[in-house]
C-alpha atoms as a PDB file:
ATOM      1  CA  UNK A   1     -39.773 -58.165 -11.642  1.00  0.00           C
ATOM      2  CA  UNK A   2     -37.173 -60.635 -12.646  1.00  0.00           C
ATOM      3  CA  UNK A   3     -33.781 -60.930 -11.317  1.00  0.00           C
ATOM      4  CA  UNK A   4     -31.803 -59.883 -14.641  1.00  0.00           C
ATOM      5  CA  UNK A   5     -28.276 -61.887 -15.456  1.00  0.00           C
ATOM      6  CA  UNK A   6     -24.933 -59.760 -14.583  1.00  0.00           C
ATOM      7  CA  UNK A   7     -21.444 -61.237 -15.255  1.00  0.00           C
ATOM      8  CA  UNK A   8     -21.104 -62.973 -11.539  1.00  0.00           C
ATOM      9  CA  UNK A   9     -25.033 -64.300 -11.503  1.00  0.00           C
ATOM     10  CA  UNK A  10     -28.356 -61.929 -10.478  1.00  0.00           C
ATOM     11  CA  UNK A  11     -28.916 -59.338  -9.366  1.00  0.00           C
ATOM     12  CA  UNK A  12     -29.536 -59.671  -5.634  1.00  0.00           C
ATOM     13  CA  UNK A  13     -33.333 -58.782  -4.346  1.00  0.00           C
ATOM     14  CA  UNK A  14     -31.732 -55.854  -2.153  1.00  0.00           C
ATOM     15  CA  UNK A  15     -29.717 -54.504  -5.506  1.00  0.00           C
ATOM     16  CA  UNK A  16     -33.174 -54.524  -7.149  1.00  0.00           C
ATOM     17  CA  UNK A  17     -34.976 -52.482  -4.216  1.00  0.00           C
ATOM     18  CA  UNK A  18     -31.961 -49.581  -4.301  1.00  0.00           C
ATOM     19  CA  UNK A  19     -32.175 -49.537  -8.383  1.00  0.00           C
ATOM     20  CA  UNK A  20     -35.927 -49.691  -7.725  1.00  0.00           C
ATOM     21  CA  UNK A  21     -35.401 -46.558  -5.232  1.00  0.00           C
ATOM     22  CA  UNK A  22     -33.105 -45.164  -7.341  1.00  0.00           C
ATOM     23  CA  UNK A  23     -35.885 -45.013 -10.234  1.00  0.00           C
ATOM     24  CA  UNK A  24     -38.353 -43.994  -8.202  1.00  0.00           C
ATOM     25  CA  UNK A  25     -36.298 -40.274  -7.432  1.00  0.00           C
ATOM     26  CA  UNK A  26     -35.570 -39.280 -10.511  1.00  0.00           C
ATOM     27  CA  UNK A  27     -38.763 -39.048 -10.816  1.00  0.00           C
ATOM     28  CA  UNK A  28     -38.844 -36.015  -8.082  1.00  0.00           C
ATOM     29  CA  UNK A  29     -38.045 -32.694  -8.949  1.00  0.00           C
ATOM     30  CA  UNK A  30     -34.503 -31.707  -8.490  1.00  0.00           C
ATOM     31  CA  UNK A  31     -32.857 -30.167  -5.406  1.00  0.00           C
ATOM     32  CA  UNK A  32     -30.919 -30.244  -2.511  1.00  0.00           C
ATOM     33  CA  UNK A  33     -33.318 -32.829  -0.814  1.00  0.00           C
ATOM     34  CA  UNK A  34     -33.059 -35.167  -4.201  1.00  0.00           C
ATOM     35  CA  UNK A  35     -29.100 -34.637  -4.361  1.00  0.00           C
ATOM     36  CA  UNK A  36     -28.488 -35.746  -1.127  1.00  0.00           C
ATOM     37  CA  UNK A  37     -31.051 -38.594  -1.283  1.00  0.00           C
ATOM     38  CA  UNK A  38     -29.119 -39.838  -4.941  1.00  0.00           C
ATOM     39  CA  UNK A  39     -25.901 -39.361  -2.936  1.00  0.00           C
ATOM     40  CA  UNK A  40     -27.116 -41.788   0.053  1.00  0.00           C
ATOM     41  CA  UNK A  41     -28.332 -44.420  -2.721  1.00  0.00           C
ATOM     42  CA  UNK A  42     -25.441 -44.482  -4.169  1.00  0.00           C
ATOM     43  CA  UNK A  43     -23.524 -45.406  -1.638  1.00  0.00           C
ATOM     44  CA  UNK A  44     -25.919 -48.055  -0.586  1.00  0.00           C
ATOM     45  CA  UNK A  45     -25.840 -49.048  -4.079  1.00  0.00           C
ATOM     46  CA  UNK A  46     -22.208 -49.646  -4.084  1.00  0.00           C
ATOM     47  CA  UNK A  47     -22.121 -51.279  -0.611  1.00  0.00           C
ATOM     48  CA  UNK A  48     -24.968 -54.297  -2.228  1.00  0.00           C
ATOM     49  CA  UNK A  49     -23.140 -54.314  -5.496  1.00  0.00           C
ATOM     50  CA  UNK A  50     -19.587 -55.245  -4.205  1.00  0.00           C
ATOM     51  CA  UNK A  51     -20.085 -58.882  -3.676  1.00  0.00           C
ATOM     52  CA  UNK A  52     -20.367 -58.833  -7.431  1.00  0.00           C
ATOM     53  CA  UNK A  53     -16.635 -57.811  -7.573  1.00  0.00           C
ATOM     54  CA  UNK A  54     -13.796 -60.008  -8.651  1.00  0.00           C
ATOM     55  CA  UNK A  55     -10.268 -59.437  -7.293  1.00  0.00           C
ATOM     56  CA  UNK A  56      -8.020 -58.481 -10.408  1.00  0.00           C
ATOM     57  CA  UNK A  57      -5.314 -60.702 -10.665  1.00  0.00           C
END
């Protein structure tokens, strides 16, 4: 899969493998087990995604 273009250059490989994750649960049927799985990624999601983040002047 290609890297796709954001505003501060591609998406890193590990970005792609949480959205990639991500994907792959909704998928699953709802529940507890799925909530707190979606909760996890999330965090993770934010923690790969923050070197995207530019300091506001």
């Amino acid at each position: 899969m290609p890297h796709t273009l954001r505003p501060h250059g591609p998406v890193t490989p590990a970005l792609d493998q949480v959205n990639e994750r991500i994907r792959r649960l909704m998928d699953e049927p709802a529940g507890d087990e799925r909530t707190e799985t979606y909760a996890r990624l999330l965090v993770e999601w934010a923690e790969v995604s923050r070197d995207d983040v530019v300091q506001a002047a």
